[in-house]
Protein backbone atom coordinates (compact mmCIF):
# COMPACT_ATOMS: atom_id res chain seq x y z
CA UNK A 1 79.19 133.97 96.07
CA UNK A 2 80.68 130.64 95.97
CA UNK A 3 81.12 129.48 92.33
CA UNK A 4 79.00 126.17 90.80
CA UNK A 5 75.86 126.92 92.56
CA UNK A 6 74.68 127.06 89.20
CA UNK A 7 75.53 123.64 87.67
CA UNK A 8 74.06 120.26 87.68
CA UNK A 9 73.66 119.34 90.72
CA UNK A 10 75.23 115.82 90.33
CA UNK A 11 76.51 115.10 86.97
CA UNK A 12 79.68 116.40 85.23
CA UNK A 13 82.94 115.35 83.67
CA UNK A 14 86.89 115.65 84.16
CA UNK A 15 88.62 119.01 82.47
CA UNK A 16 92.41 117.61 83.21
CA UNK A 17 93.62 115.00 85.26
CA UNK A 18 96.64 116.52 86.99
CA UNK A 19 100.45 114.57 88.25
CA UNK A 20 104.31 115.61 89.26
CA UNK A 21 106.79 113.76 90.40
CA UNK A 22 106.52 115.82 93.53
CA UNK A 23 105.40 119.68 94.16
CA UNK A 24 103.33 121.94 92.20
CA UNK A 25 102.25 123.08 89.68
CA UNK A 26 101.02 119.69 88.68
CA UNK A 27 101.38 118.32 84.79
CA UNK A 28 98.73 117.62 82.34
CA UNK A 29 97.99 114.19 81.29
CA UNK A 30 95.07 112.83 79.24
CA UNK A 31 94.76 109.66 81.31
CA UNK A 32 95.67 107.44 83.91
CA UNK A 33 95.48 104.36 86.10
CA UNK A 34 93.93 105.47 90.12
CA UNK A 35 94.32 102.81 92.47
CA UNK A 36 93.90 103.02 96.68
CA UNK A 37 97.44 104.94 96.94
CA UNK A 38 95.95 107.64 93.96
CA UNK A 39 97.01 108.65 90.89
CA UNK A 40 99.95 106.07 89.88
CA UNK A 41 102.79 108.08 88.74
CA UNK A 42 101.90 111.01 91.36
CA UNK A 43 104.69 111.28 93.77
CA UNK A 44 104.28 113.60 97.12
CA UNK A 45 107.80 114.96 98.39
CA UNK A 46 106.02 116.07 101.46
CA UNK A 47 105.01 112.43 102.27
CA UNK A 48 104.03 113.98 106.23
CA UNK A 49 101.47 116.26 104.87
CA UNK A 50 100.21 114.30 101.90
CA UNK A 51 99.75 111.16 100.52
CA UNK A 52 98.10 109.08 102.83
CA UNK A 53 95.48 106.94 102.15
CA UNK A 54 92.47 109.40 102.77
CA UNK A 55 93.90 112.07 100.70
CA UNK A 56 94.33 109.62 98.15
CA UNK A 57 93.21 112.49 95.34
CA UNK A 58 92.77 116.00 95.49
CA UNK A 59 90.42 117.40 93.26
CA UNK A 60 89.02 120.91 92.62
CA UNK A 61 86.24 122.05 90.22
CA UNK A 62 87.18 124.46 87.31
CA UNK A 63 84.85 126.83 88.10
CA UNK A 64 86.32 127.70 91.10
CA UNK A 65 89.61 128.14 89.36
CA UNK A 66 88.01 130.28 86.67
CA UNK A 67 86.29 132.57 89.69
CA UNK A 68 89.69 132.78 91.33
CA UNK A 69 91.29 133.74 87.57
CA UNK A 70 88.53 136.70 87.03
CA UNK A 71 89.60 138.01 90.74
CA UNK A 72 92.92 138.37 89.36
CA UNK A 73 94.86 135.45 90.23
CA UNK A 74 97.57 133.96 88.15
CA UNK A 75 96.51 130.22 88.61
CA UNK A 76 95.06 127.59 86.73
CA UNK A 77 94.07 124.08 86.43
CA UNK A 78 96.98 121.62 87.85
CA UNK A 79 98.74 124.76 89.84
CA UNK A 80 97.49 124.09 93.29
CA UNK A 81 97.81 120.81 92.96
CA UNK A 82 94.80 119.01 92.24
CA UNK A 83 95.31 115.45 90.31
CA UNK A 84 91.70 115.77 88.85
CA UNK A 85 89.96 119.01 87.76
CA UNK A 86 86.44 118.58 87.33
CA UNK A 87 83.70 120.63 85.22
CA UNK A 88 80.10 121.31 84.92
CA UNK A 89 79.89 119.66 88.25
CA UNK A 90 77.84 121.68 92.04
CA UNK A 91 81.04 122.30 93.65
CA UNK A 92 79.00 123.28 96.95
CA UNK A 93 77.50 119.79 96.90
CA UNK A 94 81.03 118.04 96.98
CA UNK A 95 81.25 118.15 100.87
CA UNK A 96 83.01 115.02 103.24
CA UNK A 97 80.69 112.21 103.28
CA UNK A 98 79.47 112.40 99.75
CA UNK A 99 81.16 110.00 97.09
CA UNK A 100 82.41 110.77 93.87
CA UNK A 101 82.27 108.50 90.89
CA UNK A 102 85.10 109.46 87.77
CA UNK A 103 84.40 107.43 84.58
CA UNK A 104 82.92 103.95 85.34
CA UNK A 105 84.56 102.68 88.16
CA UNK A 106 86.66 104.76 90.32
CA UNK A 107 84.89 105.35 93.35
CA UNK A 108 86.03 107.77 95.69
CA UNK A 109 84.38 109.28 99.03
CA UNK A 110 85.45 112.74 99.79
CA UNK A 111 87.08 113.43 103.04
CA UNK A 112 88.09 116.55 103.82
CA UNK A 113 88.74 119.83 102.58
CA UNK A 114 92.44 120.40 101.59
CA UNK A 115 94.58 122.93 103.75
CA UNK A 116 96.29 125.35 101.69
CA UNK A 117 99.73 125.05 101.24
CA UNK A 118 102.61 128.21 101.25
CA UNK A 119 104.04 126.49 97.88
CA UNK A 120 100.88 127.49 96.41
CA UNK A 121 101.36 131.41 96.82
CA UNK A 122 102.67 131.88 93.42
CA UNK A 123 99.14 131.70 91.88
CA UNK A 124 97.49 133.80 94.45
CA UNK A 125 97.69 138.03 94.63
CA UNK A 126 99.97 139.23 97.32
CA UNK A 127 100.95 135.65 97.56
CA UNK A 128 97.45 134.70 99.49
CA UNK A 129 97.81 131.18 99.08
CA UNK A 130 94.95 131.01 102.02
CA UNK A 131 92.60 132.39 99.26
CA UNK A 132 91.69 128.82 98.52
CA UNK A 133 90.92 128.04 102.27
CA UNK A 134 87.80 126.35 103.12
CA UNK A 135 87.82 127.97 106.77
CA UNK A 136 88.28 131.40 105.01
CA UNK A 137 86.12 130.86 102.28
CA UNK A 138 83.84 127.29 102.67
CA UNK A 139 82.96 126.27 98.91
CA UNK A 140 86.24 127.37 97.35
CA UNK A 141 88.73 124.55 98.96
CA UNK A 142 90.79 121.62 97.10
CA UNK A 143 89.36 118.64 98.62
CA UNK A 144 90.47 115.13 99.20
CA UNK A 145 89.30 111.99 98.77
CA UNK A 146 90.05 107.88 99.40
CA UNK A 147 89.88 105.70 96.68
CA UNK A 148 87.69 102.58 97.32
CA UNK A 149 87.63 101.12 93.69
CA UNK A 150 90.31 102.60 91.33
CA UNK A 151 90.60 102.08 87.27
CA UNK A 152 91.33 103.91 84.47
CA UNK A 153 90.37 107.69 83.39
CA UNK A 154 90.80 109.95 81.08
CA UNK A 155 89.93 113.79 80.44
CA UNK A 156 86.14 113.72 79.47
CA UNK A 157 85.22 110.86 81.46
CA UNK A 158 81.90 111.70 83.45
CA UNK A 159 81.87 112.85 87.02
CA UNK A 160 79.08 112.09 88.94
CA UNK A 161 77.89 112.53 92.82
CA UNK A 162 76.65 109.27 94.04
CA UNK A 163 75.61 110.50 98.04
């Protein structure tokens, strides 16, 4: 069963916003400034696999990262990657073509699922980093999106599905 079936369907609010200054895990910060680039202050150091304009953020919910903890995996929010971790939020409604709104007015169409990435098999049992796949296991996938008006957020800002 994919995890956030069970959540409102279009509402809910950011659990961490996530940066590095290039790989993973990711750092904790309780706000920041999102423009059409993404997070500023998130650098990529794979800049041929990430960072272009429609993977502008990656975001993941936290229930999926809770479901993947009570399997057994060592990961957690900001790990895989993920600049914003969202809550309370239908996971299985986030899907390309829908539109996310964080706080007031960032405004951010999803795009695509994110492909997993090796640098992520620390957090995964027997180093299955493809756990998190959306081929492998649609519903449970990172997923990107453009940014089309960016802003200011910061943790506890609402979430909500606009399409």
């Amino acid at each position: 069963m994919v995890p956030g079936g069970h959540r409102d369907p279009v509402n809910g609010r950011i659990h961490q916003i996530n940066l590095s200054e290039g790989g993973v895990p990711k750092r904790p910060v309780d706000s920041a400034v999102v423009n059409t680039r993404g997070v500023v202050g998130d650098l990529q150091t794979d800049t041929v696999h990430h960072g272009h304009p429609e993977q502008a953020l990656c975001i993941w919910s936290l229930e999926v990262i809770e479901a993947l903890q009570a399997e057994g995996h060592p990961i957690a929010p900001g790990y895989a990657g993920e600049n914003i971790t969202v809550a309370g939020l239908d996971w299985n409604r986030v899907l390309p073509g829908t539109t996310l709104l964080f706080g007031e007015a960032v405004v951010a169409p999803v795009t695509f699922p994110a492909t997993p990435c090796s640098k992520n098999a620390a957090w995964f049992l027997q180093r299955d980093f493809r756990r998190m796949s959306h081929d492998r296991h649609p519903g449970w996938s990172r997923m990107y999106a453009s940014v089309v008006t960016g802003g200011t957020i910061q943790v506890g800002d609402s979430v909500r599905l606009l399409q």
